[in-house]
C-alpha atoms as a PDB file:
ATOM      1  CA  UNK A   1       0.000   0.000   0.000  1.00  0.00           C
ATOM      2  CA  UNK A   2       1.933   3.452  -1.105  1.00  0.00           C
ATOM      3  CA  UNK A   3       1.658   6.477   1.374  1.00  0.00           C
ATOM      4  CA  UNK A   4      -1.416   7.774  -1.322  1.00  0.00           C
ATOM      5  CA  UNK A   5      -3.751   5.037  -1.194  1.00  0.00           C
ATOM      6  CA  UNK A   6      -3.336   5.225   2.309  1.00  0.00           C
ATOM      7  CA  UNK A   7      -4.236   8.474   2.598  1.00  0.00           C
ATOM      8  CA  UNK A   8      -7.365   7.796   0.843  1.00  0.00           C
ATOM      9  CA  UNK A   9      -8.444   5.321   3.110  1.00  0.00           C
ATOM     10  CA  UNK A  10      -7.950   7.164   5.542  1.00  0.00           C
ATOM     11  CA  UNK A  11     -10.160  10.059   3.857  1.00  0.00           C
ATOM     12  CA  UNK A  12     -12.908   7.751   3.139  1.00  0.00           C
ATOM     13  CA  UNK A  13     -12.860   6.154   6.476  1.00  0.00           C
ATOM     14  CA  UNK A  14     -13.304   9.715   7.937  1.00  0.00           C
ATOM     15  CA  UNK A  15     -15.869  10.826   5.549  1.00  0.00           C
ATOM     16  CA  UNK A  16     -17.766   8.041   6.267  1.00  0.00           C
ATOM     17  CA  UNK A  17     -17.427   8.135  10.221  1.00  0.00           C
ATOM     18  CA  UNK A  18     -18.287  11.667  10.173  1.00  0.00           C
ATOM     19  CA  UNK A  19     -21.820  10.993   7.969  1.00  0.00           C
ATOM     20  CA  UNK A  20     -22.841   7.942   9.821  1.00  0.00           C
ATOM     21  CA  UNK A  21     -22.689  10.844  13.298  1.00  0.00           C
ATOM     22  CA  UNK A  22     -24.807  13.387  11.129  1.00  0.00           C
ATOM     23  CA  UNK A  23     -26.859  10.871  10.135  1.00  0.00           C
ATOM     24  CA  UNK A  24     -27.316   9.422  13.859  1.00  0.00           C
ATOM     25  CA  UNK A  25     -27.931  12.750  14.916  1.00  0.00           C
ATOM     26  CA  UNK A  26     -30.791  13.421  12.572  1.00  0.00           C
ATOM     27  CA  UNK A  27     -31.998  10.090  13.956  1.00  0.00           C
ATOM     28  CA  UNK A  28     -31.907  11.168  17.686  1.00  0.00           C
ATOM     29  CA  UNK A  29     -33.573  15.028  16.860  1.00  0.00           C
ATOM     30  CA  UNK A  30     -36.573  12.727  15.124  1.00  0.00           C
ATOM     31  CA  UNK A  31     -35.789  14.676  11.821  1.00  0.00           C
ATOM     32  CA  UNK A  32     -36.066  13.474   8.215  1.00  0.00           C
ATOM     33  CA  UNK A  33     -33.025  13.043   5.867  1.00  0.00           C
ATOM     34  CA  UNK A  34     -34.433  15.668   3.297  1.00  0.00           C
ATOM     35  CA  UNK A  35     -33.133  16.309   0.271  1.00  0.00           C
ATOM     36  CA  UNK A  36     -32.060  20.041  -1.043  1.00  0.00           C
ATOM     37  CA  UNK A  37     -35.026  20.765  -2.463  1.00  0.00           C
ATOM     38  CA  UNK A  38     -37.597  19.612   0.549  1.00  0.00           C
ATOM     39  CA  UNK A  39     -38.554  16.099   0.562  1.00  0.00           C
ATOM     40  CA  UNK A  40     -37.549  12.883   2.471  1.00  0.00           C
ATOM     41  CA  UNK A  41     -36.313   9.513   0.101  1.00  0.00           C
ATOM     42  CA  UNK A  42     -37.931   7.759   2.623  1.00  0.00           C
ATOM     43  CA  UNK A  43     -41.369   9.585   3.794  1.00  0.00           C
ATOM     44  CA  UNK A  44     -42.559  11.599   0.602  1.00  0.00           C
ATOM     45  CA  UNK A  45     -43.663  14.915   2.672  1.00  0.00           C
ATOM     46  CA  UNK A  46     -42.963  14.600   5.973  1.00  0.00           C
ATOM     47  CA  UNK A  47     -41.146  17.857   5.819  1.00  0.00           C
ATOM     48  CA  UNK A  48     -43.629  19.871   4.511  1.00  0.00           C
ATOM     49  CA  UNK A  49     -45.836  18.352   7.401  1.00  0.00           C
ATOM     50  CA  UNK A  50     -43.461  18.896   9.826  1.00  0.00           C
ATOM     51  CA  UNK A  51     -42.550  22.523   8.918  1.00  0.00           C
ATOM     52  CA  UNK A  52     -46.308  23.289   8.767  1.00  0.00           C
ATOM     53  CA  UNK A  53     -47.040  21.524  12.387  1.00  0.00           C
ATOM     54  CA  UNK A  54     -44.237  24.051  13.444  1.00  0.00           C
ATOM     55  CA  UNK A  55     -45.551  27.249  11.835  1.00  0.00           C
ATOM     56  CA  UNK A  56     -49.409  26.184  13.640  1.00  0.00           C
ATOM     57  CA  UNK A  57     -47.824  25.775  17.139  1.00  0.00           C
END
């Protein structure tokens, strides 16, 4: 293994600990995975809902 595909490892390895945290934090605050333009993979429109539940209270 040369010194440059271990650097990549070790990038990848990072980039990959450091989404699985976001992603476990987005988990714990009960909040979707949108995308950039609004909506969840996942639950089509629980965004919206959720933004608009926010707004009423």
């Amino acid at each position: 293994m040369t010194p440059d595909d271990f650097d990549i490892t070790l990038r990848l390895l990072a980039a990959t600990v450091v989404g699985m945290i976001i992603g476990a934090n987005r988990d714990l605050r009960g909040r979707p995975a949108s995308a950039p333009w609004g909506w969840s993979a996942w639950a089509p429109g629980s965004w919206s809902r959720a933004k608009a539940a926010r707004s009423r209270a």
